[in-house]
Protein backbone atom coordinates (compact mmCIF):
# COMPACT_ATOMS: atom_id res chain seq x y z
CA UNK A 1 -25.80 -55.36 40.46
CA UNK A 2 -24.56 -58.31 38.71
CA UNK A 3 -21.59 -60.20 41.30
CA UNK A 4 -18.65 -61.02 39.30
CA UNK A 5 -17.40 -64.49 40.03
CA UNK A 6 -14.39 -66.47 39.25
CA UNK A 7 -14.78 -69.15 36.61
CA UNK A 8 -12.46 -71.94 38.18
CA UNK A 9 -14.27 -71.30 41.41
CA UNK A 10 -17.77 -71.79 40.43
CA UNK A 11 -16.59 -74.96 38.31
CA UNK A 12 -14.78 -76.36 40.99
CA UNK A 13 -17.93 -75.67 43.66
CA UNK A 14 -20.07 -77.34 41.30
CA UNK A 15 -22.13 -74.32 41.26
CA UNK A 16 -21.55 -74.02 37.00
CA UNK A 17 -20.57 -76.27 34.43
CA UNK A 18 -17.90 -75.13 31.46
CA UNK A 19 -20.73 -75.09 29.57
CA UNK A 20 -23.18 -72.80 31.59
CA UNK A 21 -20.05 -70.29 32.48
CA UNK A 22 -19.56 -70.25 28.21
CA UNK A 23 -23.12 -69.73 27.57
CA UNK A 24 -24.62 -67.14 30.52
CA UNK A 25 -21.41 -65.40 31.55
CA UNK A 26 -18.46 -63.05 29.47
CA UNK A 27 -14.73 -63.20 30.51
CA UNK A 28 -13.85 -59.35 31.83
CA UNK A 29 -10.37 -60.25 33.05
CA UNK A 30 -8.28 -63.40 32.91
CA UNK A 31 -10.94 -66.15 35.26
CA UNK A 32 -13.68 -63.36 36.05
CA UNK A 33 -16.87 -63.79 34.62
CA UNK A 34 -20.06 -61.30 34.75
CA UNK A 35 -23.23 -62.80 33.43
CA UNK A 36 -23.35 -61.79 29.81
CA UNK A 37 -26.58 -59.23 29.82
CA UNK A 38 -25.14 -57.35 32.78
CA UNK A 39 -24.37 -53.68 32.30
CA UNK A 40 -20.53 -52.53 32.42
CA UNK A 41 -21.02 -49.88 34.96
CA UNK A 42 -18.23 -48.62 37.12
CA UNK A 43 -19.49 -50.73 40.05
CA UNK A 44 -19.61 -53.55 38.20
CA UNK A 45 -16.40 -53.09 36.13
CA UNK A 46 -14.92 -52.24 40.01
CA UNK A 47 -15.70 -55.32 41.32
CA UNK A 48 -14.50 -57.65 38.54
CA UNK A 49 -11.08 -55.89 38.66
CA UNK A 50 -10.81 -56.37 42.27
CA UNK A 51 -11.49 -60.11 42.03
CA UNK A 52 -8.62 -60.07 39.01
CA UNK A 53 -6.31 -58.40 41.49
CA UNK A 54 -6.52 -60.84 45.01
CA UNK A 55 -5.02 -57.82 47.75
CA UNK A 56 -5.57 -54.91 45.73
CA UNK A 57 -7.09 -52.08 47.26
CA UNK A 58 -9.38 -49.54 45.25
CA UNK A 59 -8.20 -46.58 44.73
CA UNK A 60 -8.51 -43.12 43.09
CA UNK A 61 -11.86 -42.21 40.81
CA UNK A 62 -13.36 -45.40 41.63
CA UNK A 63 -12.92 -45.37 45.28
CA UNK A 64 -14.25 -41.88 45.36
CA UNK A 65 -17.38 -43.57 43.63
CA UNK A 66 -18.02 -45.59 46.16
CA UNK A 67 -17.30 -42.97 48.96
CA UNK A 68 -20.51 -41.12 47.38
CA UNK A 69 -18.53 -38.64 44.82
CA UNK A 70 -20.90 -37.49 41.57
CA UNK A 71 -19.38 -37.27 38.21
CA UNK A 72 -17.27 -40.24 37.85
CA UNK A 73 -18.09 -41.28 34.72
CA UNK A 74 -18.75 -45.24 33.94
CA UNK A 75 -15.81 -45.78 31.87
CA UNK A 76 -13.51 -44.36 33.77
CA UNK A 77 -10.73 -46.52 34.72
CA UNK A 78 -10.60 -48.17 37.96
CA UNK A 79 -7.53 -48.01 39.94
CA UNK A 80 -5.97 -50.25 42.28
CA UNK A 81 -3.03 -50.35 44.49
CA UNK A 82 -1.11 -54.05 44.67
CA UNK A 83 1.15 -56.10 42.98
CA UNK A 84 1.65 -55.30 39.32
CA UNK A 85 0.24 -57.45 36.85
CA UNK A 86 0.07 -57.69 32.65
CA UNK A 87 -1.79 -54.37 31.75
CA UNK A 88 -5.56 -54.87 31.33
CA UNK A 89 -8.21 -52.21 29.78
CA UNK A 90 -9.44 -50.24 31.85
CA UNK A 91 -7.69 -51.07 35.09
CA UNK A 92 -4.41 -48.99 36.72
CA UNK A 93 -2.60 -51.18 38.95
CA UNK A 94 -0.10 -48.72 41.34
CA UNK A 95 2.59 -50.48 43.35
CA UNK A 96 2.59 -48.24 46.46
CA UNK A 97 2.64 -47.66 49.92
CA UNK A 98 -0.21 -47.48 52.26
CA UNK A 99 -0.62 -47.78 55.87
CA UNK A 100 -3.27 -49.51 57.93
CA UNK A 101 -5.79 -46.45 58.70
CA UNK A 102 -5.40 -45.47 55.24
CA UNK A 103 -7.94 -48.67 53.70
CA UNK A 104 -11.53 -49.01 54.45
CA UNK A 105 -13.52 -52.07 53.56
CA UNK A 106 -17.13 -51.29 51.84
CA UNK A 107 -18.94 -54.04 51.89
CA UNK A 108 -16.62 -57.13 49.61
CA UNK A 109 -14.15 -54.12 48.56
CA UNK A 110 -11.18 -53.29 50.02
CA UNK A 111 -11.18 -49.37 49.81
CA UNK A 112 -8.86 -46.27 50.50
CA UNK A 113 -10.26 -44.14 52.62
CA UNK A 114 -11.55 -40.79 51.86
CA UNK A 115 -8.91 -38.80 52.73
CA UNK A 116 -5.91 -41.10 50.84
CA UNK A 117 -8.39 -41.30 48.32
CA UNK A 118 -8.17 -37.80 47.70
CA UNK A 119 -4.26 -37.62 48.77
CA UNK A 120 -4.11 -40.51 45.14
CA UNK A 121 -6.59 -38.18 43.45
CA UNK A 122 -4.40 -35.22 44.03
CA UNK A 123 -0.92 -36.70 43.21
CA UNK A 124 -1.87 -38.69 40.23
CA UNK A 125 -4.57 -36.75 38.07
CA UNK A 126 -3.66 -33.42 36.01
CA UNK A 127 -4.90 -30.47 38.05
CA UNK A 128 -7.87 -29.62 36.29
CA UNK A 129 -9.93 -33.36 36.21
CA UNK A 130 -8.37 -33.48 39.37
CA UNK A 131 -9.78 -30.33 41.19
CA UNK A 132 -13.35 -31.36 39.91
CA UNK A 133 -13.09 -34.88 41.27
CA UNK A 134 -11.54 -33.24 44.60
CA UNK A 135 -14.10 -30.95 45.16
CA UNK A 136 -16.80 -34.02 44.65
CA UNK A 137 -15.20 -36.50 46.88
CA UNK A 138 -15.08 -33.30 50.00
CA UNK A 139 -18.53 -32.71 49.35
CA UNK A 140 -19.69 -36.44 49.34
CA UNK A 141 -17.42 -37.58 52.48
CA UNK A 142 -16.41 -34.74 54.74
CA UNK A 143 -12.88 -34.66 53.42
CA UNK A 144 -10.78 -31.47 55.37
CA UNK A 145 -8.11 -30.45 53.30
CA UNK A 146 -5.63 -30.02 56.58
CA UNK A 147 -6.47 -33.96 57.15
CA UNK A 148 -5.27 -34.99 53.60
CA UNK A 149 -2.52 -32.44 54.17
CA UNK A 150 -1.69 -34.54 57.17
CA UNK A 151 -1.62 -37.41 55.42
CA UNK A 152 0.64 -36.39 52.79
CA UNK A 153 3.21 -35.59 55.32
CA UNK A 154 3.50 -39.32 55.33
CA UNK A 155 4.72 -39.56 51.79
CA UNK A 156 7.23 -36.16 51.38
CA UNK A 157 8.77 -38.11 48.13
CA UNK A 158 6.05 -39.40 46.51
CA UNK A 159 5.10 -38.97 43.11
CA UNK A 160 3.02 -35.70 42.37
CA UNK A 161 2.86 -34.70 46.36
CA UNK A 162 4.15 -31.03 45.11
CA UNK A 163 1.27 -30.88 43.17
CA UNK A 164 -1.07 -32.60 45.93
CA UNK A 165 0.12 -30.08 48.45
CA UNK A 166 -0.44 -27.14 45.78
CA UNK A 167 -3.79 -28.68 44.96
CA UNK A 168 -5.71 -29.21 48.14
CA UNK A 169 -6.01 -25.66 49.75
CA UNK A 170 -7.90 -24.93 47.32
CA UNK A 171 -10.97 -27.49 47.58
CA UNK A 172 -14.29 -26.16 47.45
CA UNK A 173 -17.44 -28.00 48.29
CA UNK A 174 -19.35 -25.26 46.79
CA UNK A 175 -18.67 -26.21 43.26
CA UNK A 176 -21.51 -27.52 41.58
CA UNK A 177 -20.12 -29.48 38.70
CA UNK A 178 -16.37 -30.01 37.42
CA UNK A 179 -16.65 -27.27 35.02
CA UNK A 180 -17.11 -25.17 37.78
CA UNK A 181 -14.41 -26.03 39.61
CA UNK A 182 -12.35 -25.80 36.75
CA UNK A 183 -13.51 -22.06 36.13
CA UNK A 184 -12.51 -21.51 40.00
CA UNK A 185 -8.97 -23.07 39.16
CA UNK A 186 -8.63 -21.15 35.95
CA UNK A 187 -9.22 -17.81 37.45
CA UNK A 188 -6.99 -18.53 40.62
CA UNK A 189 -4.27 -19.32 38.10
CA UNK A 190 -4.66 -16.30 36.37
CA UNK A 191 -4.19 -14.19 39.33
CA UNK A 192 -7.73 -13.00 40.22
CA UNK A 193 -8.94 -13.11 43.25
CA UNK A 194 -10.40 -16.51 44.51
CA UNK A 195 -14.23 -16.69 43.47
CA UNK A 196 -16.26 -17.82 46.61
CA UNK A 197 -18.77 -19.99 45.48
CA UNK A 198 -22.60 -20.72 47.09
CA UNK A 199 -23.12 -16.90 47.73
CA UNK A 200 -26.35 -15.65 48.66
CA UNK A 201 -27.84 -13.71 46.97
CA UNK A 202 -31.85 -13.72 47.38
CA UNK A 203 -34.25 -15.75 47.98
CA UNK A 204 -32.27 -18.69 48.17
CA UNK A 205 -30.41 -18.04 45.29
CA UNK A 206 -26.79 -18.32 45.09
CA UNK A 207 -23.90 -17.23 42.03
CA UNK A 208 -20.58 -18.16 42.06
CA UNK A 209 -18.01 -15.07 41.97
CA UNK A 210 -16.93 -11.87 43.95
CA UNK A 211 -19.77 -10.49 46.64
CA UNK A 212 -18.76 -6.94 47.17
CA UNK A 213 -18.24 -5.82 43.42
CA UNK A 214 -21.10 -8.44 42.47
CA UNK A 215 -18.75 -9.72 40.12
CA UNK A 216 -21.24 -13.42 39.43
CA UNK A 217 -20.20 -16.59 36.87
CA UNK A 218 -22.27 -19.36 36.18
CA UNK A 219 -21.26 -22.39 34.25
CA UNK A 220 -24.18 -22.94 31.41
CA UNK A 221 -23.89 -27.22 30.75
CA UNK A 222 -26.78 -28.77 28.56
CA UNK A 223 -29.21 -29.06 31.50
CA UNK A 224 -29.16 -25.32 30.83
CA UNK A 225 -30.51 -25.31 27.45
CA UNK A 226 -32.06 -29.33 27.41
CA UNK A 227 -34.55 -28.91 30.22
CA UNK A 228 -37.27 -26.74 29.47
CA UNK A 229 -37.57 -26.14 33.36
CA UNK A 230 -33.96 -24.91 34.17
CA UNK A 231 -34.12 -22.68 31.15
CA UNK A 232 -37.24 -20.94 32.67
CA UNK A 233 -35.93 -20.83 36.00
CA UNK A 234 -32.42 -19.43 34.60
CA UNK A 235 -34.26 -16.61 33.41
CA UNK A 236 -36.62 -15.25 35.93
CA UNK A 237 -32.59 -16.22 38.03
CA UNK A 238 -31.05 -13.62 36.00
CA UNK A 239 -32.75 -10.72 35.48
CA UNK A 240 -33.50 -11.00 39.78
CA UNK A 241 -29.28 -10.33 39.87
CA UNK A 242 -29.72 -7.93 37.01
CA UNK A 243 -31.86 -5.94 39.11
CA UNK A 244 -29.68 -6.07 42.59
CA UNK A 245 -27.03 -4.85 40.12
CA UNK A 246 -25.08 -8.00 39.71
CA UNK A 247 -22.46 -7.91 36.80
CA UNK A 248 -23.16 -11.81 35.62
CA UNK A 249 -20.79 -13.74 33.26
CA UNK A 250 -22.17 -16.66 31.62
CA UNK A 251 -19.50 -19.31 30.51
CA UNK A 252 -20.18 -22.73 28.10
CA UNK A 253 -17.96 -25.20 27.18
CA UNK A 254 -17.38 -23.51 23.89
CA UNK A 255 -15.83 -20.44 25.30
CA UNK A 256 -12.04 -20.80 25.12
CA UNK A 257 -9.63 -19.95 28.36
CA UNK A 258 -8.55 -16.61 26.89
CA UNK A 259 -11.75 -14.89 26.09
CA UNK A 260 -13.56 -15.91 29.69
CA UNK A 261 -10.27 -14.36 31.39
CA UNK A 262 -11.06 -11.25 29.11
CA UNK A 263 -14.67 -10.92 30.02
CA UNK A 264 -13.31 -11.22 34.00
CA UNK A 265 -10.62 -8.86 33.24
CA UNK A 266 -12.95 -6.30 31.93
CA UNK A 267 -15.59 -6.32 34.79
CA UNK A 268 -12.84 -6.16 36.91
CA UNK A 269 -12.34 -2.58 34.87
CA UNK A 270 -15.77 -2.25 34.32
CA UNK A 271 -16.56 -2.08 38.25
CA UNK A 272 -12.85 0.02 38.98
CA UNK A 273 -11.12 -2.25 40.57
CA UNK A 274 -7.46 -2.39 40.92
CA UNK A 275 -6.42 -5.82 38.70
CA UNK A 276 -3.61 -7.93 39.58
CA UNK A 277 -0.76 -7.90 37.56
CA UNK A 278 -1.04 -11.24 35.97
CA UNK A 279 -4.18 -9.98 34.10
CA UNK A 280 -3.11 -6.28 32.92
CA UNK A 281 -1.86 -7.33 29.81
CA UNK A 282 -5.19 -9.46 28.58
């Protein structure tokens, strides 16, 4: 990865001229350079807003990046906690509290930890992007819900700890890509059941769903139907549940909220099970 530098610095070390920082390097923020064929990845784009922000700590989707998290996408902006400053693209700068076990340092960064990181995660993202990302960052790092939970009794005013303390119970390291978790989070708030995700099945195969009506979901992204390998493997997958009498309920992107919460609501019938009422009128 590219380093990020500061322009005065580099000038006044000697290390560039005016002229070499214009020509070989592209102002990011106000004095940080990155050397002008250098791609704006999150790591990158993390590291030039920390040297913008002298003190600030990293924070949120970025931090759980560097804690190991998967789907973080590259533009996604990187948030800090410090001192306010002008607004810049990309970059959320939080004025807020945080205690001295509650920041990490990975490698030049200054980091939350993993558990405030998801505590900031919790508080400050809607529900659904923020389940996804939650469910990530305890897979990646170990996070334990009652430890964040812990944490949060730190902060009883804060903004969004209702929702953080609604939120985190229901973290699953079993979800295998954000739209799963947010199929697990739809169907909770509908009033089914909780789906257990990972369950085995046979021969190491695992569905997402209800094990003793073999009630199964399964997400469908475009790895499903772009690699020629999955799409094999998803069939020879599906007609092995078929046969051990699974009931399976394939859901894509397209699909709106209502009509998957019909197609659960009518296995539920389907397999004569008692629905709760939250669902009876669908």
């Amino acid at each position: 990865m590219a380093v990020p530098i500061k322009g005065s610095e580099a000038i006044a070390s000697g290390s560039l001229t005016r002229a070499e920082l214009r020509w070989r390097y592209r102002a990011v923020h106000p004095d940080v350079y990155v050397g002008k064929g250098a791609d704006r990845t999150l790591k990158l784009r993390t590291h030039a807003a920390a040297r913008w922000l002298p003190g600030g700590v990293v924070a949120g989707r970025a931090a759980a990046a560097l804690h190991g998290a998967k789907w973080v996408g590259s533009s996604t902006p990187v948030e800090l906690i410090g001192t306010s400053r002008r607004p810049r693209d990309g970059v959320i700068v939080r004025d807020e509290r945080t205690a001295d076990h509650e920041i990490a340092q990975l490698g030049a960064l200054t980091v939350t930890t993993p558990e405030r990181t998801a505590l900031d995660l919790a508080r400050h993202l809607r529900r659904t992007a923020a389940i996804g990302h939650l469910d990530a960052l305890a897979a990646a790092a170990g996070v334990k819900p009652e430890a964040v939970l812990t944490l949060a009794e730190s902060y009883p005013g804060a903004r969004g700890i209702r929702q953080a303390r609604a939120l985190l119970p229901l973290v699953d390291t079993g979800a295998q890509s954000p739209r799963e978790s947010w199929l697990q989070l739809l169907l909770i708030d509908a009033g089914f059941p909780r789906p257990a995700t990972q369950i085995p099945v046979s021969d190491g195969y695992t569905t997402m769903g209800w094990d003793e009506p073999k009630i199964g979901l399964e997400y469908d992204g475009d790895q499903h139907r772009s690699d020629r390998r999955q799409f094999v493997w998803d069939i020879g997958r599906h007609e092995m549940l078929n046969r051990l009498d699974w009931l399976m309920i394939r859901v894509v992107k397209e699909h709106s909220r209502a009509f998957v919460l019909q197609r659960v609501h009518d296995a539920f019938q389907l397999r004569g099970l008692r629905l709760p009422k939250s669902t009876r009128g669908l």
